[in-house]
C-alpha atoms as a PDB file:
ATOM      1  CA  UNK A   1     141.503 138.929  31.670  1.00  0.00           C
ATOM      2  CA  UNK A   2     140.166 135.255  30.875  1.00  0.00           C
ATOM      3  CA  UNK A   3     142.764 133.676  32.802  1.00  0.00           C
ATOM      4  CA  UNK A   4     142.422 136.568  35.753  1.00  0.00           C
ATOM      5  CA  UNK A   5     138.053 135.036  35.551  1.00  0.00           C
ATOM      6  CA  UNK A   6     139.376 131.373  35.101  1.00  0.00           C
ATOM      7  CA  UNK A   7     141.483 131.284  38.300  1.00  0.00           C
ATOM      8  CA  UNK A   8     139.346 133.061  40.697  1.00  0.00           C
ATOM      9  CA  UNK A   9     135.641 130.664  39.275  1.00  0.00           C
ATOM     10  CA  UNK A  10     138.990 127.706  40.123  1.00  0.00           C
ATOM     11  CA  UNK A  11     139.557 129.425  43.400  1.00  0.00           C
ATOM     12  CA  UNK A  12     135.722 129.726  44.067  1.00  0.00           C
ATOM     13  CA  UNK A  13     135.369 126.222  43.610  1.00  0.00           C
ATOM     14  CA  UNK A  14     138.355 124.654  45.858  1.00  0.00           C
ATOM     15  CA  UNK A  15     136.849 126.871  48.589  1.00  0.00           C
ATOM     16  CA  UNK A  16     133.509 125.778  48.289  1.00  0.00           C
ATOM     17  CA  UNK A  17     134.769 122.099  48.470  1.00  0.00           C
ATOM     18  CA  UNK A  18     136.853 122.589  50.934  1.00  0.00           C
ATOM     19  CA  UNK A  19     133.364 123.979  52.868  1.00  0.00           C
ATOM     20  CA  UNK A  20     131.106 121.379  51.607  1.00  0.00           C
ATOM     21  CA  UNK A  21     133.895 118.744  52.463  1.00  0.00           C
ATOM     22  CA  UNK A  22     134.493 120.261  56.085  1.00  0.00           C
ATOM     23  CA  UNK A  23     131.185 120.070  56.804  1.00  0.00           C
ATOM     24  CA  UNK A  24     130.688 116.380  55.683  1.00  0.00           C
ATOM     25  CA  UNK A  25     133.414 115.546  58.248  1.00  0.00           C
ATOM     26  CA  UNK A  26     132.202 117.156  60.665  1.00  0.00           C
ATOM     27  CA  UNK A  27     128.728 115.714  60.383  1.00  0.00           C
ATOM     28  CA  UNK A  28     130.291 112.627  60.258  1.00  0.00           C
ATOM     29  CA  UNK A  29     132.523 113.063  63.452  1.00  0.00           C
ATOM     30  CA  UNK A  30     128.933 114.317  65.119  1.00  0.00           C
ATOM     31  CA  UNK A  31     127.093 111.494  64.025  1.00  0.00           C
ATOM     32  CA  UNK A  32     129.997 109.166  65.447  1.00  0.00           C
ATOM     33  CA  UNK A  33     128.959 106.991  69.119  1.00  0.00           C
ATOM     34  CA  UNK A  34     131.159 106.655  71.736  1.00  0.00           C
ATOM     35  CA  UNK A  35     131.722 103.410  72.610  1.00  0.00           C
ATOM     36  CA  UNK A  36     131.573 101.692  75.935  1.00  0.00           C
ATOM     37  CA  UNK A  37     131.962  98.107  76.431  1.00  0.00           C
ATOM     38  CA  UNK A  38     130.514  97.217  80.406  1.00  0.00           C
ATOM     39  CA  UNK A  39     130.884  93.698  81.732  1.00  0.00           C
ATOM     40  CA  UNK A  40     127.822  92.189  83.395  1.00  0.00           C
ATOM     41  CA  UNK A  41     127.650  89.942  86.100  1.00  0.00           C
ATOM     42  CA  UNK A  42     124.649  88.315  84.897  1.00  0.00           C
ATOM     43  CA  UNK A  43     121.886  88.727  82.594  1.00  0.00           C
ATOM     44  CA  UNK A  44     118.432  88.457  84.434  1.00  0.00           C
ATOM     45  CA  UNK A  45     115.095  90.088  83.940  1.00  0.00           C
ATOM     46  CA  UNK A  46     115.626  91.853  87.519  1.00  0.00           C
ATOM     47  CA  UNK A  47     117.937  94.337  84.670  1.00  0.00           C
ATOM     48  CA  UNK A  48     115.229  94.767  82.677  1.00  0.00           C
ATOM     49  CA  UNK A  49     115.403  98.679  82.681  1.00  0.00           C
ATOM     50  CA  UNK A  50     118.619  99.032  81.878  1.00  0.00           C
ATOM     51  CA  UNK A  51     118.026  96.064  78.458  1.00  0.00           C
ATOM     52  CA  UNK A  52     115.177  98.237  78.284  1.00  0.00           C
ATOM     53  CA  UNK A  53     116.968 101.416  77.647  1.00  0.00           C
ATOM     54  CA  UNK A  54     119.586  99.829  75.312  1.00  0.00           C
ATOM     55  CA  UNK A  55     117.337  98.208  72.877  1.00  0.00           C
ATOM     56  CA  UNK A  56     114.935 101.617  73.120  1.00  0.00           C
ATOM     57  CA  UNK A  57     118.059 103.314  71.848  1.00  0.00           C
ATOM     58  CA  UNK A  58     118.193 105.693  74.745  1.00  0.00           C
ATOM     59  CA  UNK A  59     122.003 105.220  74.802  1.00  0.00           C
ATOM     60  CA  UNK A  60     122.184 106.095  71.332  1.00  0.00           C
ATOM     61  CA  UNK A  61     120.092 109.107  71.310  1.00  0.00           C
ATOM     62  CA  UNK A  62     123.301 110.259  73.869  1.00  0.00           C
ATOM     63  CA  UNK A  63     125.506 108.924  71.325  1.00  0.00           C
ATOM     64  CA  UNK A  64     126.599 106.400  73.380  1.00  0.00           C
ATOM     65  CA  UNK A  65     127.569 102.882  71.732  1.00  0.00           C
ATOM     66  CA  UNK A  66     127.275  99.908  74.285  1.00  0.00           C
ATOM     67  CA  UNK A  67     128.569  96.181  74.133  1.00  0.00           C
ATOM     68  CA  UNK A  68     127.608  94.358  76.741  1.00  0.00           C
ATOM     69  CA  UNK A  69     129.686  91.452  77.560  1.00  0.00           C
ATOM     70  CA  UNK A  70     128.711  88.276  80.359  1.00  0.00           C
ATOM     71  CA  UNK A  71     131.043  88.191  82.610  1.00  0.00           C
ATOM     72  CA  UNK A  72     129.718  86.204  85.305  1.00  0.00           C
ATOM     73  CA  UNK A  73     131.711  86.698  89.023  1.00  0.00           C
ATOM     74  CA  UNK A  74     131.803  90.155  90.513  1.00  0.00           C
ATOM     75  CA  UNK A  75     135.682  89.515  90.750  1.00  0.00           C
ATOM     76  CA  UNK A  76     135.769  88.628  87.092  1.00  0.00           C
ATOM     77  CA  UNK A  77     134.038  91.964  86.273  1.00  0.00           C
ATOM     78  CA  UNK A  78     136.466  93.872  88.294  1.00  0.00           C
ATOM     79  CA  UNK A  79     139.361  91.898  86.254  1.00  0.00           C
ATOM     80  CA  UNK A  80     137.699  93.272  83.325  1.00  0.00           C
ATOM     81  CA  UNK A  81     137.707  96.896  84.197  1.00  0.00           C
ATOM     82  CA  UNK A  82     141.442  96.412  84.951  1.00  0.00           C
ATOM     83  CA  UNK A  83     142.694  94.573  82.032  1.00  0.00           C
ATOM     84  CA  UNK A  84     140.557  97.354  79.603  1.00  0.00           C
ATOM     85  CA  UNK A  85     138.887  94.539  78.331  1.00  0.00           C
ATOM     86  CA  UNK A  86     135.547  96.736  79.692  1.00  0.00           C
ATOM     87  CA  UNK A  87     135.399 100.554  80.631  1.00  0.00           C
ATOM     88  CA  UNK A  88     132.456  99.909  83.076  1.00  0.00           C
ATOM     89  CA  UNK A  89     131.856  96.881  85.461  1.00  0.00           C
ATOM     90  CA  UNK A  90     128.172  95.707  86.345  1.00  0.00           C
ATOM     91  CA  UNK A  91     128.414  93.962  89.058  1.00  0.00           C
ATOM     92  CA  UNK A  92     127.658  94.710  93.223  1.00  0.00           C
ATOM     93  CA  UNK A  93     130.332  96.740  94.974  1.00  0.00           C
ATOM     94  CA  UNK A  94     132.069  93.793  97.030  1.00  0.00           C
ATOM     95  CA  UNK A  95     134.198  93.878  93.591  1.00  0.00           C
ATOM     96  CA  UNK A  96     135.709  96.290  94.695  1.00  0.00           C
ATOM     97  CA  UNK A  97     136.700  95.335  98.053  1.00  0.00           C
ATOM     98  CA  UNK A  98     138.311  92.705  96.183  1.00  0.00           C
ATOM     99  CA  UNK A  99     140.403  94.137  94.390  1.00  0.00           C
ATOM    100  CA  UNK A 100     141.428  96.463  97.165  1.00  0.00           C
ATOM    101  CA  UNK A 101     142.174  93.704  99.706  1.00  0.00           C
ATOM    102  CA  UNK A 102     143.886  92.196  97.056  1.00  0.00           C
ATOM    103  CA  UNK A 103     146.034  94.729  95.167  1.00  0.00           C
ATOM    104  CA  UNK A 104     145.613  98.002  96.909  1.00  0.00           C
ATOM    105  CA  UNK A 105     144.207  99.266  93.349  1.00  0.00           C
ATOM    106  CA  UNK A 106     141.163 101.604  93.681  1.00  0.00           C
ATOM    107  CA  UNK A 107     137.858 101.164  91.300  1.00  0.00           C
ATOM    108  CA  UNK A 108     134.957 103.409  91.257  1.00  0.00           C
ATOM    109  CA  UNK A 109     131.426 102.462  92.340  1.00  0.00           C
ATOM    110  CA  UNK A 110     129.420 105.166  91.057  1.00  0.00           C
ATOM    111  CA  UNK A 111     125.951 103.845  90.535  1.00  0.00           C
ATOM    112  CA  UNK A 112     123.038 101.979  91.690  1.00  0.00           C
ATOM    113  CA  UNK A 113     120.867 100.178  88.888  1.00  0.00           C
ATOM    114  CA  UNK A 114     118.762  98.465  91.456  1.00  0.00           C
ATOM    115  CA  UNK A 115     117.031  99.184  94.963  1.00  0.00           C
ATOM    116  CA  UNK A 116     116.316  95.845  95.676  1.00  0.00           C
ATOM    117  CA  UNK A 117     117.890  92.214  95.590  1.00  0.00           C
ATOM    118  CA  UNK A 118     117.370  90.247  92.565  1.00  0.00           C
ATOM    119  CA  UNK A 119     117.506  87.108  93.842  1.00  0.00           C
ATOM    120  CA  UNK A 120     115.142  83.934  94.239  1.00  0.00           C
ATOM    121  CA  UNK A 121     115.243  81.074  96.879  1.00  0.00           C
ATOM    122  CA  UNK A 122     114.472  77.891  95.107  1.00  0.00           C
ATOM    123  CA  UNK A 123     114.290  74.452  96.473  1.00  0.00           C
ATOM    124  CA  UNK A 124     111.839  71.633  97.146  1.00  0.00           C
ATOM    125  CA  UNK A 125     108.089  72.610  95.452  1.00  0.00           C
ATOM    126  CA  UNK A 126     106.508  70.873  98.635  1.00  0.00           C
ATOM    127  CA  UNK A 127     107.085  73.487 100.370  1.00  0.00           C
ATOM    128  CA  UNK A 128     105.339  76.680  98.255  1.00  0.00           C
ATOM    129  CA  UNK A 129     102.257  76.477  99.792  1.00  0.00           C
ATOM    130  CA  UNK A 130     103.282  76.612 103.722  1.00  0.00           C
ATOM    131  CA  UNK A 131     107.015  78.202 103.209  1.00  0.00           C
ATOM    132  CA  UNK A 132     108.482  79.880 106.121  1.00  0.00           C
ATOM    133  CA  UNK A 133     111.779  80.915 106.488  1.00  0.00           C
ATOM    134  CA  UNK A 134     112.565  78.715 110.002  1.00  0.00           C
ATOM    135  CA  UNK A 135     112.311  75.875 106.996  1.00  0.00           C
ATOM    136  CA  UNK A 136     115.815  76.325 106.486  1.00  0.00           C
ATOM    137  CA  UNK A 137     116.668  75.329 109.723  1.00  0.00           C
ATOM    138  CA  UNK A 138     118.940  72.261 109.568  1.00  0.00           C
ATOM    139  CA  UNK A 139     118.436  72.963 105.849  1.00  0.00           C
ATOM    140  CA  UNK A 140     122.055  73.199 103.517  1.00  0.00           C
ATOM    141  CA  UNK A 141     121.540  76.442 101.171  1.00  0.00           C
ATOM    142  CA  UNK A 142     123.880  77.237  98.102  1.00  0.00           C
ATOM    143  CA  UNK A 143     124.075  80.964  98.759  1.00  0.00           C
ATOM    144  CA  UNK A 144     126.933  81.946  96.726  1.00  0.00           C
ATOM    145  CA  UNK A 145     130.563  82.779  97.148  1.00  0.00           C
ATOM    146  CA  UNK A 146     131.895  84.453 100.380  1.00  0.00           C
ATOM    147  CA  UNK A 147     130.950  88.239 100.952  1.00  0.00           C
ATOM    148  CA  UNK A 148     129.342  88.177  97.703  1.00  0.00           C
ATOM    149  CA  UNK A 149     126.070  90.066  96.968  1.00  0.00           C
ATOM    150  CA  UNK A 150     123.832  86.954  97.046  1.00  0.00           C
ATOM    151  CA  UNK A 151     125.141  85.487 100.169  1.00  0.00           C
ATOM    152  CA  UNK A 152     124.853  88.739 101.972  1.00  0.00           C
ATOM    153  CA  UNK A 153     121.404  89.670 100.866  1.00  0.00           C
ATOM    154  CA  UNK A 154     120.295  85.929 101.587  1.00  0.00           C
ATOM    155  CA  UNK A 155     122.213  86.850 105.680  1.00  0.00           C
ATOM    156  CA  UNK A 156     120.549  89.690 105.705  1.00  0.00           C
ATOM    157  CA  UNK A 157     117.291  88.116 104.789  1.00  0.00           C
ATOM    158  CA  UNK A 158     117.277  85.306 107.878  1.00  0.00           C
ATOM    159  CA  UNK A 159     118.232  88.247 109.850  1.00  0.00           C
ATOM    160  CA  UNK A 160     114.911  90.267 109.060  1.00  0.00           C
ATOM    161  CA  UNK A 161     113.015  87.061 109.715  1.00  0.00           C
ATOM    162  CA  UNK A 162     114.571  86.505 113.313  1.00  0.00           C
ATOM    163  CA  UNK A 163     116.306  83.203 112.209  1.00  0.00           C
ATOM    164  CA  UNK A 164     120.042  82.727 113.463  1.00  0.00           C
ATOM    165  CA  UNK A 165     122.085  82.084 110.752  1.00  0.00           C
ATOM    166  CA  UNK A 166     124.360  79.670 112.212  1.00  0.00           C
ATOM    167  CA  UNK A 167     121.091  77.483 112.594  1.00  0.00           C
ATOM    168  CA  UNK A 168     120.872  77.128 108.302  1.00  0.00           C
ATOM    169  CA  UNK A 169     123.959  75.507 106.803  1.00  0.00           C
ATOM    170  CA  UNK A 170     124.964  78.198 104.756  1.00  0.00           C
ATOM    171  CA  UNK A 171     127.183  76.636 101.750  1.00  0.00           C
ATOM    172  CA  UNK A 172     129.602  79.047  99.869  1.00  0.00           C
ATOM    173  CA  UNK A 173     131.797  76.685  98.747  1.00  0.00           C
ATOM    174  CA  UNK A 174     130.033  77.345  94.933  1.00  0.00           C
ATOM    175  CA  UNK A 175     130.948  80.458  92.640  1.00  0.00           C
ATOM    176  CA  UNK A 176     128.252  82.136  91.477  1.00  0.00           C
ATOM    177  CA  UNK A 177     128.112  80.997  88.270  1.00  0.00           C
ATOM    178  CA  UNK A 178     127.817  77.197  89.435  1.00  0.00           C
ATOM    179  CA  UNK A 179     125.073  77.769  91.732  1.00  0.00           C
ATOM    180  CA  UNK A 180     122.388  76.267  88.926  1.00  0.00           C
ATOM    181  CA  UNK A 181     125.010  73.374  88.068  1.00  0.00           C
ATOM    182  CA  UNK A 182     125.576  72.322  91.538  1.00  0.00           C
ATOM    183  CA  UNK A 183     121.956  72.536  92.957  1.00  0.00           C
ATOM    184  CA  UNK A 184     120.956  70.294  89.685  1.00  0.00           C
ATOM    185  CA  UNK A 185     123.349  67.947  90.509  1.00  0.00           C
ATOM    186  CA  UNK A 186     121.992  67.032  93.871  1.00  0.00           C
ATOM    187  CA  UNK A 187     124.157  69.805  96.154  1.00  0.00           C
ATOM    188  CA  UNK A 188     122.170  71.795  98.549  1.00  0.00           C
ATOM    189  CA  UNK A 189     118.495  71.375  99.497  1.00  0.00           C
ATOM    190  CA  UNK A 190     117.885  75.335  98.576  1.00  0.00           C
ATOM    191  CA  UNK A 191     119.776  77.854  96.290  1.00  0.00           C
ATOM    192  CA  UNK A 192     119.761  81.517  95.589  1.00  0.00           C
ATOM    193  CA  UNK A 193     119.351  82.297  91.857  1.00  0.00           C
ATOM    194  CA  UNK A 194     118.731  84.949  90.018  1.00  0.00           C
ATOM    195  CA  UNK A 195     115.994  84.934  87.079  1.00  0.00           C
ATOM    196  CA  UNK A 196     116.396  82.832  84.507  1.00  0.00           C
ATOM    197  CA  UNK A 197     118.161  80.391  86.577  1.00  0.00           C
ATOM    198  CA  UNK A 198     115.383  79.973  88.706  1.00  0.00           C
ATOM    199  CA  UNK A 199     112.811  79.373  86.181  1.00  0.00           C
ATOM    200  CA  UNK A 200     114.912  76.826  84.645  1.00  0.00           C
ATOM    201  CA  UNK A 201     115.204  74.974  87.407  1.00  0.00           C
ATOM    202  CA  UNK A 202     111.178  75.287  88.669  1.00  0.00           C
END
């Protein structure tokens, strides 16, 4: 009768650890984030709602862990996405078209972070007080690689002030991420940078 008591307290007590240990994994695999590395094309206060919502933990609270990485170049994001070194690519959505013309591969643009452009034009302070677009005229402005973002933003700016763009010597011979290097070293009379490029420069 002793040993009939003895094995069902030893049974009792394997299935409440088994319980007690099941539900410890469990909590564990609940309280577990899923991670998502997304390249960036830039860091830049124009972002600020989306550093906003990372260091407000409002990924977290989703359980959602994200690493952001720098990876400056639209076409270097996409390169990214392909080569798994990032699930998600921050960048504008000539990427892409890239990759498309390119390889034929499709990539996803599913979201808009921002309604507006980002970007600054920065050149010679003499000018702040009485700037007018038709300045450019004659004027050589770093705007950025090819059928990039900044370059057609800065097109599409002239446009909306009724200057011709083949008036403005539009220089795309710079990568993005060169734009502050070569306007510093005497390239250009006027860039197209993004905060905090621009203040560095100003």
């Amino acid at each position: 009768m002793k040993k009939l008591i003895l094995t069902i307290v030893v049974i009792m007590i394997i299935i409440t650890l088994s319980i007690i240990v099941g539900i410890n994994v469990k909590n564990k695999d609940e309280n577990k984030l899923d991670k998502v590395v997304v390249s960036e094309v830039t860091h830049s206060v124009f972002y600020a709602p989306w550093y906003v919502s990372i260091e407000k933990g409002y990924f977290k609270d989703e359980n959602i862990d994200v690493e952001v990485l720098l990876t400056p170049g639209a076409d270097k994001v996409a390169t990214a996405v392909i080569s798994k070194d990032a699930d998600i690519g921050f960048s504008g959505p000539e990427a892409t078209i890239y990759v498309y013309n390119n390889s034929k591969q499709k990539l996803l643009t599913f979201a808009s972070l921002t309604k507006r452009d980002g970007q600054f034009l920065v050149g010679d302070c003499k000018l702040k007080d009485n700037f007018t677009m038709d300045k450019l005229i004659g004027k050589t402005v770093l705007a950025g690689r090819s059928a990039g973002m900044p370059l057609m933003m800065f097109e599409y700016a002239l446009k909306e002030a009724n200057i011709d763009k083949s008036k403005v010597n539009i220089d795309t011979s710079v990568e993005f991420a060169g734009l502050t290097g070569a306007f510093i070293g005497g390239q250009g009379d006027f860039v197209n940078l993004f905060e905090q490029s621009a203040m560095i420069i100003i």
